[in-house]
Protein backbone atom coordinates (compact mmCIF):
# COMPACT_ATOMS: atom_id res chain seq x y z
CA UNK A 1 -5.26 -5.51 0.70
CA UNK A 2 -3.22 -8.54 1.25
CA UNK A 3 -4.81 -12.34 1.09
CA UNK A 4 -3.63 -14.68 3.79
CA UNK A 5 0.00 -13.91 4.37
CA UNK A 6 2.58 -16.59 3.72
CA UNK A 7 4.87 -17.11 7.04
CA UNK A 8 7.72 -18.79 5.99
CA UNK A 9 11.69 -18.99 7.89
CA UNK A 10 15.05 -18.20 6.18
CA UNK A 11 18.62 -18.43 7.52
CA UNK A 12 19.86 -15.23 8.88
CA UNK A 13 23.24 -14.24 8.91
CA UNK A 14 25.00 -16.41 11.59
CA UNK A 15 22.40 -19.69 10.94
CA UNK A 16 19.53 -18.76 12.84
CA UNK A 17 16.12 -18.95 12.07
CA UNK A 18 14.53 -16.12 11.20
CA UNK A 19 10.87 -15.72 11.31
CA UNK A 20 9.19 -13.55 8.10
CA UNK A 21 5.63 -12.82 6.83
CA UNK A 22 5.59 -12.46 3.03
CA UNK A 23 2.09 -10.54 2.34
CA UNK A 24 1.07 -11.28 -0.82
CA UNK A 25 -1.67 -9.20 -3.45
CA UNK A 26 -5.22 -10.86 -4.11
CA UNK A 27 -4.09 -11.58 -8.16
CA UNK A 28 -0.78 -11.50 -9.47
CA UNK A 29 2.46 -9.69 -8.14
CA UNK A 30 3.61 -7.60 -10.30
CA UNK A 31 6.76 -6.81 -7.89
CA UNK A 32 8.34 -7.67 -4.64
CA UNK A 33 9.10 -5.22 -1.87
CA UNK A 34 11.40 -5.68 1.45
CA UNK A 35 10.83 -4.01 4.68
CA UNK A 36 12.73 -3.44 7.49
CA UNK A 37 11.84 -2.79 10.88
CA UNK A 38 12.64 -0.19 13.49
CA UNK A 39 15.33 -0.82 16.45
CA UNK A 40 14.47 -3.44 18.64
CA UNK A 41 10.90 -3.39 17.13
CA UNK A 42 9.26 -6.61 15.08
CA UNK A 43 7.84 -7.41 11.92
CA UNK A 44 4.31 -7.25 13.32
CA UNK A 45 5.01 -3.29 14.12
CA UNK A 46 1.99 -1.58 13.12
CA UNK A 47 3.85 0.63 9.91
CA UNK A 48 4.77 -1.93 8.60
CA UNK A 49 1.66 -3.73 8.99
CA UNK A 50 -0.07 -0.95 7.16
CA UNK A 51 2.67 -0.59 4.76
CA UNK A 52 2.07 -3.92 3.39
CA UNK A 53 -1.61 -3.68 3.38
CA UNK A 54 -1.27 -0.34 0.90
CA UNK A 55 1.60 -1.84 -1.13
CA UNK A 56 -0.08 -5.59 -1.72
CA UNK A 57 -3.48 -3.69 -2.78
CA UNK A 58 -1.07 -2.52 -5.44
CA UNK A 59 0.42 -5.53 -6.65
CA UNK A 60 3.25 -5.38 -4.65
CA UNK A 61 4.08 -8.56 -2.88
CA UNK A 62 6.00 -7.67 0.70
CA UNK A 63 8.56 -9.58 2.51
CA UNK A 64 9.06 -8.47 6.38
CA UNK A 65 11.18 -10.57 8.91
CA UNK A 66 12.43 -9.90 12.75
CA UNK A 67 15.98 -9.63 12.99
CA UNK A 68 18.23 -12.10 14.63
CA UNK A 69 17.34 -12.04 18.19
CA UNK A 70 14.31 -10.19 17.89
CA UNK A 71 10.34 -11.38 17.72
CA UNK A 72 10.13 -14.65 16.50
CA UNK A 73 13.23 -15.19 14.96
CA UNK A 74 16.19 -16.98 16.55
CA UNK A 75 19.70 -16.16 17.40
CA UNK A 76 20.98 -13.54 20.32
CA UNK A 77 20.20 -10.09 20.44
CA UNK A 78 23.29 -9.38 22.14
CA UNK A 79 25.49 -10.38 19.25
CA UNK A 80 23.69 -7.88 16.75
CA UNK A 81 24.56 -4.79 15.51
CA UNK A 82 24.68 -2.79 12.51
CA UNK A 83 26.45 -5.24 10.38
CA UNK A 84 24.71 -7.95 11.21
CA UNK A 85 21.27 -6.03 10.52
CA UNK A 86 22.39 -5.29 7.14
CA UNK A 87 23.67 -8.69 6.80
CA UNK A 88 19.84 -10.28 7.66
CA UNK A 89 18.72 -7.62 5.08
CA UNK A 90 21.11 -9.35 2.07
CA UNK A 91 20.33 -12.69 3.51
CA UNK A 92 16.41 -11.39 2.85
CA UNK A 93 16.71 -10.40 -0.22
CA UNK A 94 18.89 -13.73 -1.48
CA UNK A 95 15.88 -15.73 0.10
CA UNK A 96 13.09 -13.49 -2.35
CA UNK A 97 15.78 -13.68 -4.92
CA UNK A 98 16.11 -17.92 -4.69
CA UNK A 99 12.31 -18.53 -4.02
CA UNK A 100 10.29 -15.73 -6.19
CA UNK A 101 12.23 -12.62 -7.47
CA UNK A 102 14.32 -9.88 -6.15
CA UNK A 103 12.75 -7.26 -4.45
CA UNK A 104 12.52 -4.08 -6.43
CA UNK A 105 11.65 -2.02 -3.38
CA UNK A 106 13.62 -1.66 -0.46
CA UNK A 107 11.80 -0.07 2.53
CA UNK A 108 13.22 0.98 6.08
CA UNK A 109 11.79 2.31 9.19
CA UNK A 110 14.27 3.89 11.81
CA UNK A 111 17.25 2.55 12.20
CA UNK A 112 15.99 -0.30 9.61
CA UNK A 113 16.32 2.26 7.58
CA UNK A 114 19.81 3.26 8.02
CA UNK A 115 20.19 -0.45 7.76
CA UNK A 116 18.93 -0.40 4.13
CA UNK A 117 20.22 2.52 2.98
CA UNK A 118 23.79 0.31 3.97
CA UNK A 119 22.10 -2.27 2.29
CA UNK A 120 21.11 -1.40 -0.50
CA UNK A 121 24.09 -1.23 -3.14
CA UNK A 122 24.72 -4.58 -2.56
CA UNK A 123 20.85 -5.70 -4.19
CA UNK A 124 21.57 -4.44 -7.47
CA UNK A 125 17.79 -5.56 -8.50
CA UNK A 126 16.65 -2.92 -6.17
CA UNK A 127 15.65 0.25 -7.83
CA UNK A 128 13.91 1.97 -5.59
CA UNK A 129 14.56 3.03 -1.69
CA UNK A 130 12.00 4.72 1.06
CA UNK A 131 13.20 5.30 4.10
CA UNK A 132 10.62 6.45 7.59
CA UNK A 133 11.96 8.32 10.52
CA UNK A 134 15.54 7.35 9.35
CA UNK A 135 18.59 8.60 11.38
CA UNK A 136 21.32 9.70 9.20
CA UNK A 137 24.13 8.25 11.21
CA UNK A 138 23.92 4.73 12.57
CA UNK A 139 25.28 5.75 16.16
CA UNK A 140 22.09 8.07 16.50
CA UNK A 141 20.40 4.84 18.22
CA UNK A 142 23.27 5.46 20.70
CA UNK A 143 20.97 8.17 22.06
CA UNK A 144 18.54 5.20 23.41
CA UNK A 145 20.92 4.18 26.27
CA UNK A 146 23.49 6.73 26.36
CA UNK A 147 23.60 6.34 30.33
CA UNK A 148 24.76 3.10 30.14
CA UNK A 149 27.18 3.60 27.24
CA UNK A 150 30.02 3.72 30.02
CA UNK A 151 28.91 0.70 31.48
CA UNK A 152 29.10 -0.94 28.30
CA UNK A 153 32.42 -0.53 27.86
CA UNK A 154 33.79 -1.02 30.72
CA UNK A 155 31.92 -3.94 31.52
CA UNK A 156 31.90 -4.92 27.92
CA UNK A 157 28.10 -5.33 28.20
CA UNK A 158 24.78 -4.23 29.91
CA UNK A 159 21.62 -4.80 30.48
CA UNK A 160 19.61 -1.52 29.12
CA UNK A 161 16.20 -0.96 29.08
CA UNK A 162 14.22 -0.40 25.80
CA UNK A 163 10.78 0.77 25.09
CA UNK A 164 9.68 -1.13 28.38
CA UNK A 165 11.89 -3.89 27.28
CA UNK A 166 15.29 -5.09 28.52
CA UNK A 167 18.00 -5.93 26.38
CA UNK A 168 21.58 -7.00 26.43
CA UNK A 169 24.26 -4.56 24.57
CA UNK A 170 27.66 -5.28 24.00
CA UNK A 171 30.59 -3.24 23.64
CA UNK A 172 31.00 -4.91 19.77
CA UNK A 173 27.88 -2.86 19.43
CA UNK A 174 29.01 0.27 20.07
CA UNK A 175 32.29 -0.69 18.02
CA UNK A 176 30.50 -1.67 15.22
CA UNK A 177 28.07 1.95 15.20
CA UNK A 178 31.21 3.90 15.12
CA UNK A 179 32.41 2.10 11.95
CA UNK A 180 29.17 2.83 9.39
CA UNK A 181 29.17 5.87 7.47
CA UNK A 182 25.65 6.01 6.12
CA UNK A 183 25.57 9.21 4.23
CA UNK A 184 28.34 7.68 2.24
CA UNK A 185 26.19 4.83 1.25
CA UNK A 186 23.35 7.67 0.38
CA UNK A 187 26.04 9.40 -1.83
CA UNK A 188 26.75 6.24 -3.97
CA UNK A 189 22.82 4.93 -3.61
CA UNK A 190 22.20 5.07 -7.96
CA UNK A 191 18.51 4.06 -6.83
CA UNK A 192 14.98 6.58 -6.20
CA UNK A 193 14.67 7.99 -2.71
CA UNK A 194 12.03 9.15 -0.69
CA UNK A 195 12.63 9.98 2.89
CA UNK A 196 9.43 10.25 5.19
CA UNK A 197 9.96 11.84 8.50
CA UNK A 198 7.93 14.00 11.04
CA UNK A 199 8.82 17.90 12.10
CA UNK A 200 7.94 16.58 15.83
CA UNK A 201 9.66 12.97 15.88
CA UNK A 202 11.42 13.15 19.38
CA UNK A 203 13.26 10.18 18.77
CA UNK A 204 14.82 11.03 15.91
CA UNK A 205 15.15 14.19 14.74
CA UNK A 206 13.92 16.07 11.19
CA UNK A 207 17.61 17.22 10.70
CA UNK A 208 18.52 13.80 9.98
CA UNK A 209 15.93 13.63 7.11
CA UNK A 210 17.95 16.69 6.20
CA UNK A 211 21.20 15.29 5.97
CA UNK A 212 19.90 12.23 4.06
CA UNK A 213 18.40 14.25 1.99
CA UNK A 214 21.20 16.14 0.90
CA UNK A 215 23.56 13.30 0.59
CA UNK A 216 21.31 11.47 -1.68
CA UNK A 217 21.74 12.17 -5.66
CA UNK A 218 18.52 12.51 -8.12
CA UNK A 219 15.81 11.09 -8.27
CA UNK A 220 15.22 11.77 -4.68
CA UNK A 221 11.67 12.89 -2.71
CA UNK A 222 10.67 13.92 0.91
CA UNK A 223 7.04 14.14 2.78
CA UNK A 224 6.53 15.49 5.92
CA UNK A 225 4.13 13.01 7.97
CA UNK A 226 3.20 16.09 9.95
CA UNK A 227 2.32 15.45 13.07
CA UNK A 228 3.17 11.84 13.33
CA UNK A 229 5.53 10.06 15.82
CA UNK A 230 8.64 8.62 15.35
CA UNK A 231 6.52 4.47 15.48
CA UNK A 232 3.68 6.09 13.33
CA UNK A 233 0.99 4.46 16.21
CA UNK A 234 -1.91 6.58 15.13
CA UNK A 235 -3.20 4.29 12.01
CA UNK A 236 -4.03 7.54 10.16
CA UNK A 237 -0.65 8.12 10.15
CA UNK A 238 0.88 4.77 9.14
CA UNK A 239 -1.63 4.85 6.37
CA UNK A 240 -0.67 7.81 5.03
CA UNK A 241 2.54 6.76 4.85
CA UNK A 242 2.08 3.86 3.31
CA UNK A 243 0.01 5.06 0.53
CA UNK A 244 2.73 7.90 -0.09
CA UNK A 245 5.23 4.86 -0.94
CA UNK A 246 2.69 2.70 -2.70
CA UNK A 247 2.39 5.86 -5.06
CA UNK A 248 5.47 7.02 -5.39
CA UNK A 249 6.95 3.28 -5.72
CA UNK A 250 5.01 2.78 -9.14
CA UNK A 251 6.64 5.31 -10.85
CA UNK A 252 10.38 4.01 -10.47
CA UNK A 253 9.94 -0.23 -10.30
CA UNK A 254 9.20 -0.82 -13.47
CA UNK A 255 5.88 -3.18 -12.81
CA UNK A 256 4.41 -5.08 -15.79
CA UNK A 257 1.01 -3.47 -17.07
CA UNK A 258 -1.71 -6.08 -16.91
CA UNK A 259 -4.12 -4.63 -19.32
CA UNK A 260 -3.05 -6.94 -21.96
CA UNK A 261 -4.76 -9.38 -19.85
CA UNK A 262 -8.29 -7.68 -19.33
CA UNK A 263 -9.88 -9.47 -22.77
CA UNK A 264 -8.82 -12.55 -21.30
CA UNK A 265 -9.12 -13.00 -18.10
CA UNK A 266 -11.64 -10.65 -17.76
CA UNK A 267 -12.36 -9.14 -14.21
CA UNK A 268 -11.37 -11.13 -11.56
CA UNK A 269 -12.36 -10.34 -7.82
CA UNK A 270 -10.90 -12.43 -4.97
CA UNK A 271 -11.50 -12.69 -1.43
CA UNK A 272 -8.82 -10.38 0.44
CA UNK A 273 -8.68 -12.81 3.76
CA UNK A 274 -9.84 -9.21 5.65
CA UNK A 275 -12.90 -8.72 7.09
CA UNK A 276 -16.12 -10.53 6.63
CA UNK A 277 -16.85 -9.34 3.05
CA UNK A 278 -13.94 -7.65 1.35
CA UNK A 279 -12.79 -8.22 -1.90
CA UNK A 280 -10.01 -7.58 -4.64
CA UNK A 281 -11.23 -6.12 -7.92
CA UNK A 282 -8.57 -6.71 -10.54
CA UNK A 283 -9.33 -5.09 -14.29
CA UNK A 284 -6.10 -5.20 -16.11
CA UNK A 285 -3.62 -3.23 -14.21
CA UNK A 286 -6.68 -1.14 -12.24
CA UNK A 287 -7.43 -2.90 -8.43
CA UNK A 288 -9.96 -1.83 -6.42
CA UNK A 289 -11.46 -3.18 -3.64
CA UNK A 290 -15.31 -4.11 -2.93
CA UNK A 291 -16.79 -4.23 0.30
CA UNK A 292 -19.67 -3.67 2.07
CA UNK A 293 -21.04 -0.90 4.82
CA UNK A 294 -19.98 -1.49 8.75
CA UNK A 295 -23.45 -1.84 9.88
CA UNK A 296 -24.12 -5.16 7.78
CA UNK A 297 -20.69 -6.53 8.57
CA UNK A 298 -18.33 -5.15 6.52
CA UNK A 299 -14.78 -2.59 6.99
CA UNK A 300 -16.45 -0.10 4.40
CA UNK A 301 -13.19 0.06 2.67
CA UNK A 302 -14.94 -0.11 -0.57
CA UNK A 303 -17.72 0.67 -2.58
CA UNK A 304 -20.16 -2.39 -2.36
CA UNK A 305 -21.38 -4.55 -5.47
CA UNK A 306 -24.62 -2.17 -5.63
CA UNK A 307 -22.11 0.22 -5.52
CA UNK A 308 -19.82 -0.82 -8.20
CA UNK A 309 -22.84 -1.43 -10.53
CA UNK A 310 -24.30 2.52 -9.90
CA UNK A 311 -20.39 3.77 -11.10
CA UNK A 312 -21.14 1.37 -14.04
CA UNK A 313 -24.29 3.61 -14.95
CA UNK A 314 -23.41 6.71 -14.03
CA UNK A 315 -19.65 6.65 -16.22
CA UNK A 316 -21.03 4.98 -18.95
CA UNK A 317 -23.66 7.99 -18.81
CA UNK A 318 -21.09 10.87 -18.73
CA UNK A 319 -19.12 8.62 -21.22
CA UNK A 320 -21.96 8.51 -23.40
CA UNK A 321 -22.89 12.20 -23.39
CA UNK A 322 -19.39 13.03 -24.02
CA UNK A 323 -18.95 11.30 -27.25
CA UNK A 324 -22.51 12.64 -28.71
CA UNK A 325 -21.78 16.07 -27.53
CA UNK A 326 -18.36 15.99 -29.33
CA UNK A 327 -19.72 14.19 -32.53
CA UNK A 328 -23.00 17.12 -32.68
CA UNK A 329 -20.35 19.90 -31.49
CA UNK A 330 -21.84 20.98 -28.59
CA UNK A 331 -20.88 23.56 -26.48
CA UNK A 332 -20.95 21.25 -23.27
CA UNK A 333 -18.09 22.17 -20.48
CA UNK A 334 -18.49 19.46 -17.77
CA UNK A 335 -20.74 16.60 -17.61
CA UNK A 336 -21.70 14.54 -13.95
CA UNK A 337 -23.95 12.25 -13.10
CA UNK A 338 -25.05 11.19 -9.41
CA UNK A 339 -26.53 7.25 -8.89
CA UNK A 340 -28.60 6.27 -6.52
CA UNK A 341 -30.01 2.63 -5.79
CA UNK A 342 -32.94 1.32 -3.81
CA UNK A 343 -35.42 -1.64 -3.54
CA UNK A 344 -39.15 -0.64 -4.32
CA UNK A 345 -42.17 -2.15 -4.22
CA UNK A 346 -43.12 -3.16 -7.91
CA UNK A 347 -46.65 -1.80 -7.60
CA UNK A 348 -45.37 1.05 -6.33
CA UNK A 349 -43.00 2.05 -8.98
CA UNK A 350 -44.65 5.14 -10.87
CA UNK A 351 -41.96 5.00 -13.86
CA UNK A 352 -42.30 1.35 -14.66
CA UNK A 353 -43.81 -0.28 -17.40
CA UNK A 354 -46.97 -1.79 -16.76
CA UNK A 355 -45.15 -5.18 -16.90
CA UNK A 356 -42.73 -4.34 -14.28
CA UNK A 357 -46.01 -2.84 -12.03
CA UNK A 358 -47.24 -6.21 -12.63
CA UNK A 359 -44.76 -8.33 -10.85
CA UNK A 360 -45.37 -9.17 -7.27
CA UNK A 361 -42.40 -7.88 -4.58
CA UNK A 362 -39.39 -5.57 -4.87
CA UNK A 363 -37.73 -4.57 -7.93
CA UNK A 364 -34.29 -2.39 -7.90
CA UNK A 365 -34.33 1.22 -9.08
CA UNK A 366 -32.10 3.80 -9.90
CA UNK A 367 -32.69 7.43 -10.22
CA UNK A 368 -29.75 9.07 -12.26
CA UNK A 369 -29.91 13.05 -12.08
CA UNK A 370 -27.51 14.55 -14.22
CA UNK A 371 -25.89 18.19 -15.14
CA UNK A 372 -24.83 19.12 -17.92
CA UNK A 373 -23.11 22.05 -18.05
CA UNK A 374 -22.31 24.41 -21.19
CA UNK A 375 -24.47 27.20 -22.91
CA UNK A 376 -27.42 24.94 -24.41
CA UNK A 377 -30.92 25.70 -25.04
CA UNK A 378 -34.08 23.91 -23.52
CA UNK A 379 -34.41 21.73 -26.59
CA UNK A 380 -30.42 20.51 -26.87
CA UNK A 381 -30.03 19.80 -22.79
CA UNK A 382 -33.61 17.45 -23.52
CA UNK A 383 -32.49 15.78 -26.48
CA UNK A 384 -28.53 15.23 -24.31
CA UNK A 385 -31.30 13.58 -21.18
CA UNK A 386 -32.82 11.23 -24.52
CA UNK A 387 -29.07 10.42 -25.27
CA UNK A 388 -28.37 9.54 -21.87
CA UNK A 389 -31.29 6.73 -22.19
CA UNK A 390 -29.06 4.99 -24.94
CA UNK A 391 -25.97 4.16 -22.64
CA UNK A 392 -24.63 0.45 -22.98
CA UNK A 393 -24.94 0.01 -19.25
CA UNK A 394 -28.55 1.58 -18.90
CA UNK A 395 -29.55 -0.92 -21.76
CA UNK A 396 -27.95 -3.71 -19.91
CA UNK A 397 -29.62 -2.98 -17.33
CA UNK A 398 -33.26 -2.11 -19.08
CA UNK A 399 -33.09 -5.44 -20.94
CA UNK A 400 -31.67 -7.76 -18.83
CA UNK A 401 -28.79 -10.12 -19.31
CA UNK A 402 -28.05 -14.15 -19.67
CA UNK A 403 -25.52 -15.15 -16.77
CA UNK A 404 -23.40 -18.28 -17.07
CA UNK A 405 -21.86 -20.06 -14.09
CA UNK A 406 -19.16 -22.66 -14.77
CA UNK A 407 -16.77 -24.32 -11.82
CA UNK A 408 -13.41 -22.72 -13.00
């Protein structure tokens, strides 16, 4: 999950403004992504919203502007076309490449990403490409007002209207659409592919994932998002999506492993900027995130501290029974352990020490139950449950341990 995004202007193509969110990860970015919105649509669009959420809880740091004319950013809509989206896209990626790195990920949804896969060739940092509900041809957005497409040129202009919304074209626009060739750019991509689309998107069609699909050269993926629409507006959907290109995206842009940097930084957990409670866990190149359940005031989007410290016990458990059996050449097959935690009253506590029955109030206690499985006698499976006793983490825990706090 992102901290507190950065919202920060550029100059777009013919000098205007342009207004842009860079989302940044809780730690450090280990690579910068670019995303490009959907026809008419804004940065705020809830893919790429999501998008950035899964990607930044990677490491991934994400830029994501409104084109000229569009959302916050300045300039005239009715200038724009094709060229001059894929013009704010270079303009983008100069701005990441002046001010923090080139972006190693390109991402596109709709006709944004017809835009990138234009794009793209010219940001030779780039090395990876996802495209979501992507037409194959630029003048497939032609479809939107293909009433007034008359109007347009005789008039040259018109007033159409757009998802609710009413927007100038210009005949330059539909001149400009017949010129692209996308599936040429596809063809001469040299850069990792995936193309998302749905079987059911009614805007634009699955044979255009198709034809992308078979212009592109290797390395090159595709996911159906099922049942999704073409603006992913059921979150479950945009999610999904998201974490499809957060996965696949680690495999082809090269990020630095940070687990050179465990010893020494140790862990470090940040606040996320989302939700009351939640939190970054960052161990070396591992992140996690810590949270706590809805009914105290967290998003439970993570496992909370208690949590955490019961995964602690329970791996260092299976850990520990794992190297024994292998060093005493047991036949064990599968080893789990299940955690539980809750507050007790001391007095209460039937396996406590009489010191621990001794102190007044509530003490914390954790009941481990574990299986080991494997053809072992009685006497081996209670010597393994003697073992399991010697963990690092149950000691830790048995013993207690000297906390230091220091202002960093």
């Amino acid at each position: 999950m992102p901290a507190q995004p950065v919202r920060l202007t550029f100059e777009g193509h013919d000098g205007a403004e342009l207004s842009a969110r860079l989302d940044l990860p809780t730690g450090r970015v280990r690579a910068y992504a670019l995303f490009a919105h959907c026809f008419t649509c804004s940065k705020d669009g809830a893919a790429g919203r999501r998008i950035a959420e899964a990607l930044t809880r990677e490491g991934i740091a994400v830029l994501r502007f409104d084109f000229t004319g569009l959302g916050g950013s300045g300039g005239d809509f009715a200038s724009t076309n094709f060229s001059s989206n894929v013009a704010d896209l270079l303009k983008a990626a100069a701005f990441l490449r002046e001010t923090h790195a080139a972006p190693k990920l390109l991402i596109g949804h709709s006709l944004g990403g017809a835009a990138m896969l234009a794009a793209a060739h010219e940001i030779p940092e780039a090395l990876a490409v996802a495209t979501i509900a992507a037409p194959a041809d630029a003048d497939h957005v032609l479809k939107n007002f293909r009433a007034d497409l008359e109007r347009i040129r005789d008039d040259g202009a018109a007033v159409v209207e757009l998802a609710g919304r009413r927007f100038t074209i210009e005949k330059q626009f539909l001149e400009d659409i017949a010129e692209q060739n996308v599936r040429e750019r596809v063809a001469h991509l040299h850069k990792a592919l995936l193309v998302l689309h749905a079987p059911r998107d009614e805007t634009v069609g699955i044979d255009n994932a198709t034809r992308i699909f078979v212009a592109a050269k290797h390395p090159k993926s595709f996911v159906s998002l099922d049942s999704a629409d073409h603006l992913l507006t059921d979150p479950a959907d945009a999610a999904y999506a998201a974490g499809v290109i957060a996965a696949w995206a680690s495999r082809y842009i090269g990020m630095e492993a940070e687990a050179a940097q465990v010893e020494a930084k140790g862990v470090e957990v940040s606040e996320t900027g989302l939700g009351k409670f939640q939190a970054m866990v960052v161990a070396g190149r591992h992140r996690l995130i810590a949270d706590e359940p809805e009914a105290v005031g967290g998003l439970d989007s993570g496992p909370s501290p208690y949590g955490y410290l019961s995964a602690a016990l329970g791996a260092c458990t299976v850990m520990t029974l794992r190297m024994y059996a292998e060093r005493k050449g047991l036949a064990v097959t599968r080893i789990s352990a299940t955690v539980t935690h809750g507050k007790v009253h001391a007095a209460d506590c039937l396996e406590c020490t009489q010191e621990l029955r001794g102190r007044d109030g509530r003490i914390d206690r954790f009941e481990r139950r574990i299986t080991i499985e494997g053809d072992l006698d009685a006497e081996t499976r209670a010597r393994l449950l003697e073992i399991a006793d010697r963990c690092p983490v149950h000691r830790t825990l048995e013993a207690g341990a000297v906390i230091v706090t220091r202002e960093a």
